[in-house]
Protein backbone atom coordinates (compact mmCIF):
# COMPACT_ATOMS: atom_id res chain seq x y z
CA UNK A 1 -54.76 27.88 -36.90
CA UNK A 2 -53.37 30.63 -34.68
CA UNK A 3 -56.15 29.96 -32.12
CA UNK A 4 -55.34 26.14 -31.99
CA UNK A 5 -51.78 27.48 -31.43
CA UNK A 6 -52.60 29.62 -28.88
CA UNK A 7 -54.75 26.88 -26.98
CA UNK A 8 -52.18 23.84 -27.16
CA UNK A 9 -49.28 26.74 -25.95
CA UNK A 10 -51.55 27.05 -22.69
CA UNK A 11 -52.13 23.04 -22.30
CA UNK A 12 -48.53 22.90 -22.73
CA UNK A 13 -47.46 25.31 -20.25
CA UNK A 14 -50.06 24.01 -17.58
CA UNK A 15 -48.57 20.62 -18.40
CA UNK A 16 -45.24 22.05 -17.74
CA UNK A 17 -46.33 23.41 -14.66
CA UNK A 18 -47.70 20.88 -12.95
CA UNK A 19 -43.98 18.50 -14.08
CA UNK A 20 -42.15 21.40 -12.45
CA UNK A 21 -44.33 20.94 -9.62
CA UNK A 22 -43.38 17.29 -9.74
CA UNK A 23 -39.64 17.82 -9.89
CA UNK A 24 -40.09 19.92 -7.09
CA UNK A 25 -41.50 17.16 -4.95
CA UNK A 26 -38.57 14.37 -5.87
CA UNK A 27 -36.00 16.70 -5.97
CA UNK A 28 -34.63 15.14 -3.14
CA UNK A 29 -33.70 11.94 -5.68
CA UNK A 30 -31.94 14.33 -8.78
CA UNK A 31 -29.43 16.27 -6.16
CA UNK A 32 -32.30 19.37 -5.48
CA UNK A 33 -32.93 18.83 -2.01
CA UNK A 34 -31.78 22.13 -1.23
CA UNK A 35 -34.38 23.92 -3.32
CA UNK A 36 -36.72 26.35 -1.43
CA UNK A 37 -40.56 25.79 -1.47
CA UNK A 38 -40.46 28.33 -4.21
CA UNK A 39 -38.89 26.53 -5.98
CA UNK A 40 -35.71 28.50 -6.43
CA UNK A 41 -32.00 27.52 -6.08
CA UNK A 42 -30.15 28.32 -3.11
CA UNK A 43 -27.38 29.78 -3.16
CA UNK A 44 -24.11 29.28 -1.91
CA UNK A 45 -21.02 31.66 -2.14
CA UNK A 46 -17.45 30.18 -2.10
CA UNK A 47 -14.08 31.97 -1.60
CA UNK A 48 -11.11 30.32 -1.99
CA UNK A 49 -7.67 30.45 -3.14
CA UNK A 50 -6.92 29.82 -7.49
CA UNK A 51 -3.94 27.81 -6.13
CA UNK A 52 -1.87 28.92 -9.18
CA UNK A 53 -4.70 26.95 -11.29
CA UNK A 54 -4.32 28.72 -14.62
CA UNK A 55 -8.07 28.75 -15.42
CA UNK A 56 -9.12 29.80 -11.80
CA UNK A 57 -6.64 32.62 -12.58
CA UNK A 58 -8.66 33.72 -14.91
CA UNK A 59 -11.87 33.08 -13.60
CA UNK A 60 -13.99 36.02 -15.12
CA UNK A 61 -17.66 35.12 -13.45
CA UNK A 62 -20.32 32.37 -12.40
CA UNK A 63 -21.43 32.59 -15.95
CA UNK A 64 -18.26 29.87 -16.62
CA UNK A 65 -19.44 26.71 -18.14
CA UNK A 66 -17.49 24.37 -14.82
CA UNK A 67 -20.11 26.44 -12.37
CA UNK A 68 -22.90 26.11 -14.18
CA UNK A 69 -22.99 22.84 -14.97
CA UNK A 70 -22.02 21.68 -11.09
CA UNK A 71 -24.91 23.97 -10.50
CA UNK A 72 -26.98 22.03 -12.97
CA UNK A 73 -26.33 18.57 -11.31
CA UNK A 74 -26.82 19.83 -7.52
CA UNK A 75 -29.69 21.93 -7.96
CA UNK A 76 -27.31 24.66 -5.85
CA UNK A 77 -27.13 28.39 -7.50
CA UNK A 78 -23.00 28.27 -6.69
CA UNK A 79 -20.79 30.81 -6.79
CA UNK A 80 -17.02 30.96 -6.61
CA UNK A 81 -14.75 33.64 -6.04
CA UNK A 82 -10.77 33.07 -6.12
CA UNK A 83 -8.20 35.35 -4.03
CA UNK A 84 -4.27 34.75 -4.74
CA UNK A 85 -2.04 31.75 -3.75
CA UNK A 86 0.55 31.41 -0.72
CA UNK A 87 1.40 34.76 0.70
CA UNK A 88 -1.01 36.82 -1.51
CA UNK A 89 -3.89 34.55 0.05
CA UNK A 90 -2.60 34.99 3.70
CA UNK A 91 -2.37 38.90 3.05
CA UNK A 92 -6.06 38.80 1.82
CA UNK A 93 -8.19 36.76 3.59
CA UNK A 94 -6.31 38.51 6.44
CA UNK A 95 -7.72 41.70 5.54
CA UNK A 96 -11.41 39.98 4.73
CA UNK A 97 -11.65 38.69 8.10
CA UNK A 98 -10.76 42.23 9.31
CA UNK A 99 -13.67 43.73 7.45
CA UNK A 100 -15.96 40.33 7.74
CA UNK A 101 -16.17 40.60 3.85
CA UNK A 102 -17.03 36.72 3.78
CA UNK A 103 -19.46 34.18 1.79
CA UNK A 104 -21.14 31.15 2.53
CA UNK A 105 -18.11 28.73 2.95
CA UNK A 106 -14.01 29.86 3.39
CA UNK A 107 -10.83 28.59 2.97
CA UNK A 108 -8.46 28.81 5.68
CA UNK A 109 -5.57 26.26 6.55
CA UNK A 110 -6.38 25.93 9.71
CA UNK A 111 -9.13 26.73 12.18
CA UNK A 112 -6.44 28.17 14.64
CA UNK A 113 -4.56 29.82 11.43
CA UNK A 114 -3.28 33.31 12.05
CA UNK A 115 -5.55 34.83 9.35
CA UNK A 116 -7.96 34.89 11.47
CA UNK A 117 -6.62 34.63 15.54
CA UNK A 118 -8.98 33.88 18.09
CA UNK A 119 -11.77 33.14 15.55
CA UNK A 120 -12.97 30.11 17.40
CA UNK A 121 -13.19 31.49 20.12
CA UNK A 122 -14.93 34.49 19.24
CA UNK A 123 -17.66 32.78 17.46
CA UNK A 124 -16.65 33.45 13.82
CA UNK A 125 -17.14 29.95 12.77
CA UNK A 126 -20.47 27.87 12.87
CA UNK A 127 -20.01 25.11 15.08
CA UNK A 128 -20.36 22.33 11.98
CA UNK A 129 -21.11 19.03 14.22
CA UNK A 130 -24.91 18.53 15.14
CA UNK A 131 -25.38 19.60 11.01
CA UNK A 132 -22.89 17.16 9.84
CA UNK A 133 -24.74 14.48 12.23
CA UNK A 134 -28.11 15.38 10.68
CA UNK A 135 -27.02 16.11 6.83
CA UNK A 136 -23.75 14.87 6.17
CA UNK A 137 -23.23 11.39 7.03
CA UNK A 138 -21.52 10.69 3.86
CA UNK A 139 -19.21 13.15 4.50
CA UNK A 140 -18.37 11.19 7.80
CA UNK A 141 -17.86 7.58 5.69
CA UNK A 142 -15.69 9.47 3.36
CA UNK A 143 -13.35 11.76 5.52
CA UNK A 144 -11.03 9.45 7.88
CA UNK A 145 -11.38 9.60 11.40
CA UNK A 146 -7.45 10.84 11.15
CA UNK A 147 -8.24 14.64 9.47
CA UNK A 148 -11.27 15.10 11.92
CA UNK A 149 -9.67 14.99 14.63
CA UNK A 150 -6.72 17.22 13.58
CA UNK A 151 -6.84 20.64 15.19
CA UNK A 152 -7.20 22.10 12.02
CA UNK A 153 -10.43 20.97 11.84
CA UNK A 154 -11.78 20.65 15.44
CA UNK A 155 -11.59 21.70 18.88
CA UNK A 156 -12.84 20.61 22.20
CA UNK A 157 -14.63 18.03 20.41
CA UNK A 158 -16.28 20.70 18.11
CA UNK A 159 -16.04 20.33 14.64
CA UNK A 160 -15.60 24.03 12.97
CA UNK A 161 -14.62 23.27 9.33
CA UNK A 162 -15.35 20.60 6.59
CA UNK A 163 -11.32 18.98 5.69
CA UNK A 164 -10.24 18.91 1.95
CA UNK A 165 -7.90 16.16 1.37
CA UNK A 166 -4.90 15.60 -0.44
CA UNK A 167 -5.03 13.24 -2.96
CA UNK A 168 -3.87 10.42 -0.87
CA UNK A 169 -1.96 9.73 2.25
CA UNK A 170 1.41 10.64 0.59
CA UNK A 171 2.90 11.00 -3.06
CA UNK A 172 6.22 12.62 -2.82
CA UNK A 173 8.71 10.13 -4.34
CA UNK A 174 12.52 9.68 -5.79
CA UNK A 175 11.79 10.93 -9.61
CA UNK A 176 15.25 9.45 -11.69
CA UNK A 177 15.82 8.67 -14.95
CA UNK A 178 15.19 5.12 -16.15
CA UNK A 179 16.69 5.80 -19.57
CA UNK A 180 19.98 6.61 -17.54
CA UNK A 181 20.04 3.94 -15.53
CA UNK A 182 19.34 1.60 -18.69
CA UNK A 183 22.34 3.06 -20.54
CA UNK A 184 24.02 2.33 -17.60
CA UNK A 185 23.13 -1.00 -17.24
CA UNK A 186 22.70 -0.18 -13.30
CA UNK A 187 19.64 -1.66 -11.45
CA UNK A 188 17.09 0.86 -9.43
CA UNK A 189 19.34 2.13 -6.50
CA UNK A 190 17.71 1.30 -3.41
CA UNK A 191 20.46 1.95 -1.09
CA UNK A 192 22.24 5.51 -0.11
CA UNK A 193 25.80 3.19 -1.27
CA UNK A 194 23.67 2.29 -4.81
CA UNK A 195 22.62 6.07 -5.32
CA UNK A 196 26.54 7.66 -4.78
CA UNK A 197 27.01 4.57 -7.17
CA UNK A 198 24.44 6.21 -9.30
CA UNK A 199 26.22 9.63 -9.11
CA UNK A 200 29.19 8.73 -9.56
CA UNK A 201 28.62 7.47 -13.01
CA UNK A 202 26.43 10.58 -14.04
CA UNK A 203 29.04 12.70 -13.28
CA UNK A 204 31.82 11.34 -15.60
CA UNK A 205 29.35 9.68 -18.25
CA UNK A 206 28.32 12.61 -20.56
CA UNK A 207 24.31 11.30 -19.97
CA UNK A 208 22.97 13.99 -21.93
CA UNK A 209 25.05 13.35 -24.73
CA UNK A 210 25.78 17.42 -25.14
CA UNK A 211 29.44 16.74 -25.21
CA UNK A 212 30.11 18.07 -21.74
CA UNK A 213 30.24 15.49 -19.27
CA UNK A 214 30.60 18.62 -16.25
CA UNK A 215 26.40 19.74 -17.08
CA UNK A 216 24.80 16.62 -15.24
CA UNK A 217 24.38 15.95 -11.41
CA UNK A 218 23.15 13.17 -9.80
CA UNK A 219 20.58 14.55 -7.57
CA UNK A 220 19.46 17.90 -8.74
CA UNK A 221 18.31 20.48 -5.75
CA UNK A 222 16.33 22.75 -4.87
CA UNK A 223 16.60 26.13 -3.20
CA UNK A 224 15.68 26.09 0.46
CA UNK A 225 15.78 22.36 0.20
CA UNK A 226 12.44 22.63 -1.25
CA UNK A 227 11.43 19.08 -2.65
CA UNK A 228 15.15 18.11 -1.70
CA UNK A 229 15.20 17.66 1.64
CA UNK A 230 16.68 13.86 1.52
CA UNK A 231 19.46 12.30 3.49
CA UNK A 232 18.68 13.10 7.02
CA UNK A 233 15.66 10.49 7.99
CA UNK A 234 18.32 7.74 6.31
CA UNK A 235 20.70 8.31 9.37
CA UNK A 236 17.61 8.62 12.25
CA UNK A 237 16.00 11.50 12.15
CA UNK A 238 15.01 14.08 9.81
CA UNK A 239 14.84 18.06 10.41
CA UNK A 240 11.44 18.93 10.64
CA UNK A 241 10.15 16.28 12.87
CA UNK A 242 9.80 15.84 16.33
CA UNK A 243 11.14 13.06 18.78
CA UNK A 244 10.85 12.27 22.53
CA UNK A 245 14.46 12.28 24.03
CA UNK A 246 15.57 12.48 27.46
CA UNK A 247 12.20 13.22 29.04
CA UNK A 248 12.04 16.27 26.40
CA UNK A 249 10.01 16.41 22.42
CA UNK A 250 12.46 18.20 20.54
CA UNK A 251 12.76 19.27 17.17
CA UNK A 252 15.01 16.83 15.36
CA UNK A 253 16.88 19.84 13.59
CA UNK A 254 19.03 19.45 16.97
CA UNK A 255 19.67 16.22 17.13
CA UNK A 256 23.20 14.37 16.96
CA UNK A 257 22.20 12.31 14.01
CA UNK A 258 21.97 15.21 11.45
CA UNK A 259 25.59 15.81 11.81
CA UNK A 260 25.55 12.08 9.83
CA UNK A 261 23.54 13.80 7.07
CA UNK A 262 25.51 17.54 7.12
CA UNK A 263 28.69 15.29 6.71
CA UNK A 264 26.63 13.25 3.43
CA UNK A 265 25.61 16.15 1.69
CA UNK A 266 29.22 17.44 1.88
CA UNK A 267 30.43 15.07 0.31
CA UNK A 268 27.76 14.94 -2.27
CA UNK A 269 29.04 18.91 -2.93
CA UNK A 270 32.66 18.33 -2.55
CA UNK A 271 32.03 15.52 -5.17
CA UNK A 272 29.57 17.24 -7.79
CA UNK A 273 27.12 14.90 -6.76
CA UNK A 274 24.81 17.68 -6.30
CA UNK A 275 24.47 21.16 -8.50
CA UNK A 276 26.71 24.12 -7.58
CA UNK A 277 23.67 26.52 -7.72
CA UNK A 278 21.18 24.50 -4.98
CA UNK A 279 21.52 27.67 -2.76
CA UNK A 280 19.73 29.67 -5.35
CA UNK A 281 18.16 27.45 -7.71
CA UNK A 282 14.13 28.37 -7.71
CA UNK A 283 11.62 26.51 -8.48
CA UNK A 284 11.12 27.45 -12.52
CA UNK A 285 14.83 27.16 -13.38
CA UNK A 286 14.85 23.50 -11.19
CA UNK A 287 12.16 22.29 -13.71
CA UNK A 288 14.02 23.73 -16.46
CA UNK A 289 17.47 22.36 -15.60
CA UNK A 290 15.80 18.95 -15.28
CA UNK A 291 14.20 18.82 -18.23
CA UNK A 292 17.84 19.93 -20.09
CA UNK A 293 18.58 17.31 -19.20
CA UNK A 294 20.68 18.27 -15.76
CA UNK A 295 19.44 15.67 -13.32
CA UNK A 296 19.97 12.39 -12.77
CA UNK A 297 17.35 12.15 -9.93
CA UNK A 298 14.94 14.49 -7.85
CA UNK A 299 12.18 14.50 -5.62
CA UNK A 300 9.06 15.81 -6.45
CA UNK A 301 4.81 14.01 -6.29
CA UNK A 302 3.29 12.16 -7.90
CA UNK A 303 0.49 14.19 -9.31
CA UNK A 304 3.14 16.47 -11.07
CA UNK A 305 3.67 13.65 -13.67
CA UNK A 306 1.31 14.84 -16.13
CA UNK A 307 2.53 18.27 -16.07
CA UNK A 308 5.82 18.44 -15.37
CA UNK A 309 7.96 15.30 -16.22
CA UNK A 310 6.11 13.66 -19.23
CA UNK A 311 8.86 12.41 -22.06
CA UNK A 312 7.58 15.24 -24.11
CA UNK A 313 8.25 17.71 -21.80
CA UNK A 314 11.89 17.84 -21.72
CA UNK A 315 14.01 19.12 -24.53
CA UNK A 316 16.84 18.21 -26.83
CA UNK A 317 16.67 14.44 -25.58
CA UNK A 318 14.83 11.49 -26.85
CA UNK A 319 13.44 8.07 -25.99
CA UNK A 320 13.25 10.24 -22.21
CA UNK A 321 12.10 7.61 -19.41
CA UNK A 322 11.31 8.29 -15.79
CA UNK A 323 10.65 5.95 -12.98
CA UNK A 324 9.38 6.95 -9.79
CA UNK A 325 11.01 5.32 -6.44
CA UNK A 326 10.57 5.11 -2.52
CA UNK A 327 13.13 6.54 -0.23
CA UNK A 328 16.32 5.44 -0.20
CA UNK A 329 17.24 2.87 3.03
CA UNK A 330 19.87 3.73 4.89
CA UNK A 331 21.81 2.68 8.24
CA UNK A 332 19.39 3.79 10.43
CA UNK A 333 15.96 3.92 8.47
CA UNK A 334 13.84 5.46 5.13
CA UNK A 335 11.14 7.88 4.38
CA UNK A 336 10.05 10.41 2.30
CA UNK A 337 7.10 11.63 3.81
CA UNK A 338 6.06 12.07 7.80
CA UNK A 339 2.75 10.46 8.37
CA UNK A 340 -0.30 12.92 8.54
CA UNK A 341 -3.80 13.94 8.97
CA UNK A 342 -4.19 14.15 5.11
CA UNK A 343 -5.44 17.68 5.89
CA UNK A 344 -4.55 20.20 2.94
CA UNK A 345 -6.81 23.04 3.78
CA UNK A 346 -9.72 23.58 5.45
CA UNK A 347 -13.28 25.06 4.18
CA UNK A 348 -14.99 27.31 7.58
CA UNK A 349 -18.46 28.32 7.56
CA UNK A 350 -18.51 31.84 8.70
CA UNK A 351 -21.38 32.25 11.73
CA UNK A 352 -22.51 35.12 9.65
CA UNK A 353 -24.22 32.92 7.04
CA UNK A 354 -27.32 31.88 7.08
CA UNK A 355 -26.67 29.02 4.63
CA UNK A 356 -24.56 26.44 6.85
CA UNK A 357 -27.57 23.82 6.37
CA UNK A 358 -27.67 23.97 2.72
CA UNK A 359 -23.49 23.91 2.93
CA UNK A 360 -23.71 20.87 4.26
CA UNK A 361 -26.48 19.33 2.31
CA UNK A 362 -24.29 20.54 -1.11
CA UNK A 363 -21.27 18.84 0.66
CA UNK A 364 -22.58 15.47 1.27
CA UNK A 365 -24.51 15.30 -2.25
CA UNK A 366 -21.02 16.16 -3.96
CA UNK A 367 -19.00 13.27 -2.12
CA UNK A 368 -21.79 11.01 -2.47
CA UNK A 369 -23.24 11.55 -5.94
CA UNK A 370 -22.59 9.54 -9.24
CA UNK A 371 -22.84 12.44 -11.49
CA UNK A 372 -21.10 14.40 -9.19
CA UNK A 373 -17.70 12.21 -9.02
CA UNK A 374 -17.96 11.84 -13.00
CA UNK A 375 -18.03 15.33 -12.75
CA UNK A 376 -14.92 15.83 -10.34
CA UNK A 377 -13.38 13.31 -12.12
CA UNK A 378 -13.81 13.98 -16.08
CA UNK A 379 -15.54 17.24 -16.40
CA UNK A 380 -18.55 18.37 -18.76
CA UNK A 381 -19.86 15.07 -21.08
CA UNK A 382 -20.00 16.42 -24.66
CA UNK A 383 -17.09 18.64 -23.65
CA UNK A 384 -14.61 17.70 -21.94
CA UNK A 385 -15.32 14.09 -22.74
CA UNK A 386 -17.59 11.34 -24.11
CA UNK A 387 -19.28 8.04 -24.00
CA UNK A 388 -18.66 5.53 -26.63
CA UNK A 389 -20.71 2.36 -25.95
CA UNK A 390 -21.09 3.14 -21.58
CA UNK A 391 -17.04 4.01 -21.81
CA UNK A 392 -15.78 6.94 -21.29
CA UNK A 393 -13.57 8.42 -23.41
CA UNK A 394 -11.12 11.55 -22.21
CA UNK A 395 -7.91 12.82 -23.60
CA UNK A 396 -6.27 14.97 -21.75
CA UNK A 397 -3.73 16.36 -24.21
CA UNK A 398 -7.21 17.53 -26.02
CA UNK A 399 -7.50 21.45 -26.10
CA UNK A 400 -10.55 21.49 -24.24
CA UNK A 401 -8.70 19.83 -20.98
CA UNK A 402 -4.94 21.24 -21.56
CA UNK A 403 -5.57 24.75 -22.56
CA UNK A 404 -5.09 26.87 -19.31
CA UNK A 405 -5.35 23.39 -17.24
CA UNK A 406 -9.34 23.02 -17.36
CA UNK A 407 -8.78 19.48 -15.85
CA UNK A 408 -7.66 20.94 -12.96
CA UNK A 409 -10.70 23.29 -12.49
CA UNK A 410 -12.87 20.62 -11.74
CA UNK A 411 -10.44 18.08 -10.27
CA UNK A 412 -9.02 20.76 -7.55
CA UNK A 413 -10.08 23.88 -7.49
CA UNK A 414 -13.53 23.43 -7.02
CA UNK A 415 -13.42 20.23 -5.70
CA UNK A 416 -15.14 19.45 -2.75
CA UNK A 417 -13.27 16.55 -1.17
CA UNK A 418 -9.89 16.32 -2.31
CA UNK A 419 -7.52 16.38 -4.34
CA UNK A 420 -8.78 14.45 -7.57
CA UNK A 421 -6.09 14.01 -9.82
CA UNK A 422 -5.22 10.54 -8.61
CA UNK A 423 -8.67 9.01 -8.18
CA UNK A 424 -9.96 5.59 -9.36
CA UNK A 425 -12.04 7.24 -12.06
CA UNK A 426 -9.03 9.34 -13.35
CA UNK A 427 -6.37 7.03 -13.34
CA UNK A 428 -9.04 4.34 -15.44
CA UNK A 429 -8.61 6.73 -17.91
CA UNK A 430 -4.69 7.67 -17.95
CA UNK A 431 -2.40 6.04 -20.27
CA UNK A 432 -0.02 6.16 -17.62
CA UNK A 433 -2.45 4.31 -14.90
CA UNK A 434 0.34 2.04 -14.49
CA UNK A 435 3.59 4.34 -13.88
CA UNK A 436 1.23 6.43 -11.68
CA UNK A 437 0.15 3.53 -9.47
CA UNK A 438 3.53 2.17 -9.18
CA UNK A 439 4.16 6.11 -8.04
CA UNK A 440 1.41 5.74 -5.30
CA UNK A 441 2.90 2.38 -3.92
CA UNK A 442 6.50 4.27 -3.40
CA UNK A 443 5.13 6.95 -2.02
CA UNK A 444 2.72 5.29 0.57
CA UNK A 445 5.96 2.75 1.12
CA UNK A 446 8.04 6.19 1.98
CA UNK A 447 5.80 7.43 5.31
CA UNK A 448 7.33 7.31 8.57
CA UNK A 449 6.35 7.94 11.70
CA UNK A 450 5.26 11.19 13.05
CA UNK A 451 4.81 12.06 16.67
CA UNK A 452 4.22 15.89 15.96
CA UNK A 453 0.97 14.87 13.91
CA UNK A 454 -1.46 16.92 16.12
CA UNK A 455 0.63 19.31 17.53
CA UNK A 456 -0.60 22.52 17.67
CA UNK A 457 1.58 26.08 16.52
CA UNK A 458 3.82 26.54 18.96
CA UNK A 459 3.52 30.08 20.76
CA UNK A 460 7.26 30.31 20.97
CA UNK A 461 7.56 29.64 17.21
CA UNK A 462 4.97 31.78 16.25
CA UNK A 463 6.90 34.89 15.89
CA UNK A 464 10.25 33.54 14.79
CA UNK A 465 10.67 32.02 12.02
CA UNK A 466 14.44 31.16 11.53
CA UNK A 467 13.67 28.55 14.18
CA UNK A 468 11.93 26.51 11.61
CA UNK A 469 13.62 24.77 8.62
CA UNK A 470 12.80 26.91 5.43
CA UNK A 471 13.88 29.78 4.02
CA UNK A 472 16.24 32.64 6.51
CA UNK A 473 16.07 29.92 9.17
CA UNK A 474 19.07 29.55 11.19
CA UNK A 475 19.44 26.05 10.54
CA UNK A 476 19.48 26.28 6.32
CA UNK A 477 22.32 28.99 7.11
CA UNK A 478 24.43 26.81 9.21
CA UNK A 479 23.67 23.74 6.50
CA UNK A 480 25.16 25.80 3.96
CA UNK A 481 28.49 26.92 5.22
CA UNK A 482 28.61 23.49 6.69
CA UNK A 483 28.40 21.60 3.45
CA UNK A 484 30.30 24.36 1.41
CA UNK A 485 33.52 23.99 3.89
CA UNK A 486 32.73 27.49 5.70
CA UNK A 487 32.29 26.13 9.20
CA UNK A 488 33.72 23.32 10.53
CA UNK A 489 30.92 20.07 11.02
CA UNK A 490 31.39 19.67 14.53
CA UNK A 491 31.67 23.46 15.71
CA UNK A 492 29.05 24.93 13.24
CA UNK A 493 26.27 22.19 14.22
CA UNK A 494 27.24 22.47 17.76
CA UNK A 495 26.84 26.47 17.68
CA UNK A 496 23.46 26.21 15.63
CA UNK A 497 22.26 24.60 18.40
CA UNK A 498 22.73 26.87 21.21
CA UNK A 499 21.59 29.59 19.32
CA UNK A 500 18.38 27.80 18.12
CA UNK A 501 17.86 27.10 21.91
CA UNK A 502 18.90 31.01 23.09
CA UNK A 503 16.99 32.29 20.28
CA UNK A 504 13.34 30.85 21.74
CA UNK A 505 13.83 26.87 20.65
CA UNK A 506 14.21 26.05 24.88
CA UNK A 507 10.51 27.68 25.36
CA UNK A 508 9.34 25.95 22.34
CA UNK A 509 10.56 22.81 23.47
CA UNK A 510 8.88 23.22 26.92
CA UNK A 511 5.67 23.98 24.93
CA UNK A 512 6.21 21.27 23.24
CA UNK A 513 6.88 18.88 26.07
CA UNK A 514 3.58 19.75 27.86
CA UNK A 515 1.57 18.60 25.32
CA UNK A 516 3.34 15.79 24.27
CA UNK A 517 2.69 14.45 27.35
CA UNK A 518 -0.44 15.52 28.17
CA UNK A 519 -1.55 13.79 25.20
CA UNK A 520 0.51 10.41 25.47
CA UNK A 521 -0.13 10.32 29.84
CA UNK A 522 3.30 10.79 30.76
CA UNK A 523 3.64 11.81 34.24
């Protein structure tokens, strides 16, 4: 017996041999083109940023279940290692650029970003354009024309990173309370004259039914005007964009119409309208306050639903009912969101690696492939979900999606397109397909116009930052002790201005002006 054993091991290891040899051969048809003639995997490093992603934060090695298993399908030996998020990211890859401690394929926000200055032109990155011609025409079909040519991506007609995309070509929207505005008996405010209407009545109606009727605001704001920046586009022009005038592209932070929306917003704080605390209200106690039951309205994406402003999430209020909504009109136009490139970040190949073929070959496969997008889009079958009868069957409040966000593992953070959280596959599955869409229509109803689209960082900005419209910028200090009754309207705008201009904003609109009409043939 042992010798009949023995003999039918060694048929069935020659048999399994000569199948591996097989596989080998039509690998190119299972997602394993980019096996060697060894046989082995090749591999491809990633470092990126965790985003915030709670699972990426704790990303402990490539033995992780997400890795393998994309490894499984693409016949790639991956590997993914995740820095920090915002600042911390900047500070790092700063440093690994320094000391060329890179991998296979980066992330970087731009190609031109100041991580990494001169970098083009120094030959850091692999010139990505006769690859993508010869291995990643799939990447072409599904990339619009729009985010390759944004200078984040290329330059001089050289393409020098691969673009991830956000989820869709805009999703920030007017969040607001449908509940509220039922108990109201008021109609969806489409008008600024429908939302002060809006106010108005949240201010003296007690909506939260906590007995004091002085703990609810209309619109509920953000610090820095983060997510709240609304109210300026309605009267011509809003603050961050830029606009031809006079022979000149300025800023529109300057412009004559924002004195329309300084003199709004003062009324909205003179009235209540708006929370006392929007000069120092962060980001965790904004959520909070809303779900207290604080705001009326705010402005926040559409991808956030799930996790931030589900019914279940808020506390000490029932029957809870949001609707999302498009910018409100007003005299002189509406928008929520300047039109873009749909650029979110950008993933380099450093010239040092010797892998950029097999980057692009794993690139193309993952935008292309049917097991790859049910990947992207649902996770691990048998684990994150299943198949009952061909349908798919995912729940994302189960613990094997919501505990430390695994959904988002797959459907951002590693990722190789774009943001997935809103695509066909997911919403087919999402009980709340419906509100979401709805979400998607206001927000892609909301874009407006954007001249500055391809601009590139302006040399006179570069090294002043309270010329922009964030945080310490001169123009969110002159904003505040406009609307709080500090500095007169008229003066305190008109002063702003010639500072912004003394303080470098002249050279940056003469930077400006050259290439807006070098690009547009203005003579």
């Amino acid at each position: 017996m042992e010798r009949r054993k023995v003999k039918s091991a060694g048929l069935f290891m020659a048999s399994l041999l000569l199948a591996s040899g097989l596989l080998a051969a039509c690998s190119s048809k299972s997602g394993e083109e980019g096996k060697t003639d060894s046989g082995a995997k090749p591999s491809i490093k990633f470092l990126l940023s965790h985003t915030l992603a709670k699972y990426a934060m704790q990303y402990k090695s490539d033995d992780d279940m997400y890795t393998k298993e994309l490894s499984r399908l693409s016949g790639y030996d991956l590997h993914f290692e995740f820095l920090g998020h915002g600042t911390d990211f900047t500070q790092q890859m700063t440093v690994r650029f320094a000391s060329k401690d890179m991998a296979d394929v980066v992330r970087t926000d731009s190609i031109l970003s100041s991580m990494h200055p001169g970098a083009v032109e120094q030959g850091v990155f692999t010139d990505l354009t006769p690859l993508i011609e010869k291995y990643g025409q799939n990447l072409k079909k599904k990339i619009p024309q729009s985010a390759w040519d944004s200078p984040k991506v290329s330059k001089d007609g050289k393409i020098y990173g691969i673009p991830y995309l956000s989820a869709v070509p805009a999703y920030r929207v007017i969040y607001i309370r449908q509940d509220w505005l039922d108990k109201l008996n008021m109609p969806q405010p489409k008008t600024l004259d429908d939302y002060l209407k809006f106010f108005e009545a949240v201010k003296t109606q007690d909506m939260n039914g906590n007995g004091d009727p002085n703990d609810e605001y209309g619109f509920y704001v953000r610090e820095n005007l983060d997510y709240s920046d609304l109210f300026f586009k309605e009267f011509g022009v809003h603050p961050g964009e830029w606009v031809y005038r006079d022979g000149q592209f300025q800023p529109g932070m300057i412009q004559p119409e924002i004195k329309e929306g300084l003199k709004f917003w003062k009324n909205l704080y003179e009235k209540g309208y708006v929370n006392s605390n929007l000069f120092t209200n962060k980001s965790a106690d904004w959520r909070a306050g809303i779900k207290q039951g604080k705001g009326g309205m705010w402005m926040h994406d559409v991808p956030n639903y799930a996790e931030d402003w589900q019914p279940s999430l808020f506390v000490n209020e029932k029957n809870v009912k949001v609707a999302m909504l498009e910018g409100p009109e007003g005299p002189k136009g509406k928008g929520l969101t300047p039109e873009n490139d749909q650029v979110n970040y950008v993933r380099v190949v450093p010239s040092s690696s010797k892998n950029a073929e097999n980057v692009i070959k794993f690139l193309d496969w993952a935008v292309s492939n049917e097991a790859a997008e049910k990947f992207f889009a649902y996770g691990i079958e048998g684990h994150n979900y299943k198949l009952e009868n061909g349908k798919v069957k995912f729940d994302a409040t189960a613990k094997e999606n919501l505990e430390n966000d695994a959904s988002q593992q797959f459907r951002t953070v590693i990722s190789m397109l774009k943001d997935g959280r809103l695509e066909p596959l997911v919403l087919e599955v999402d009980p709340n397909a419906e509100l979401l869409k709805n979400g998607l229509k206001a927000a892609n109803n909301s874009i407006y116009k954007n001249e500055a689209m391809y601009m590139p960082n302006l040399e006179a900005l570069t090294t002043r930052p309270e010329l922009g419209i964030g945080s310490g910028t001169l123009f969110l200090d002159m904003f505040a002790k406009v609307i709080t009754g500090k500095l007169d309207l008229d003066t305190g705008f008109e002063n702003f201005v010639a500072e912004w201009k003394k303080r470098g904003g002249d050279q940056a609109i003469k930077e400006a002006t050259e290439w807006y009409k070098k690009k547009n043939n203005i003579k």
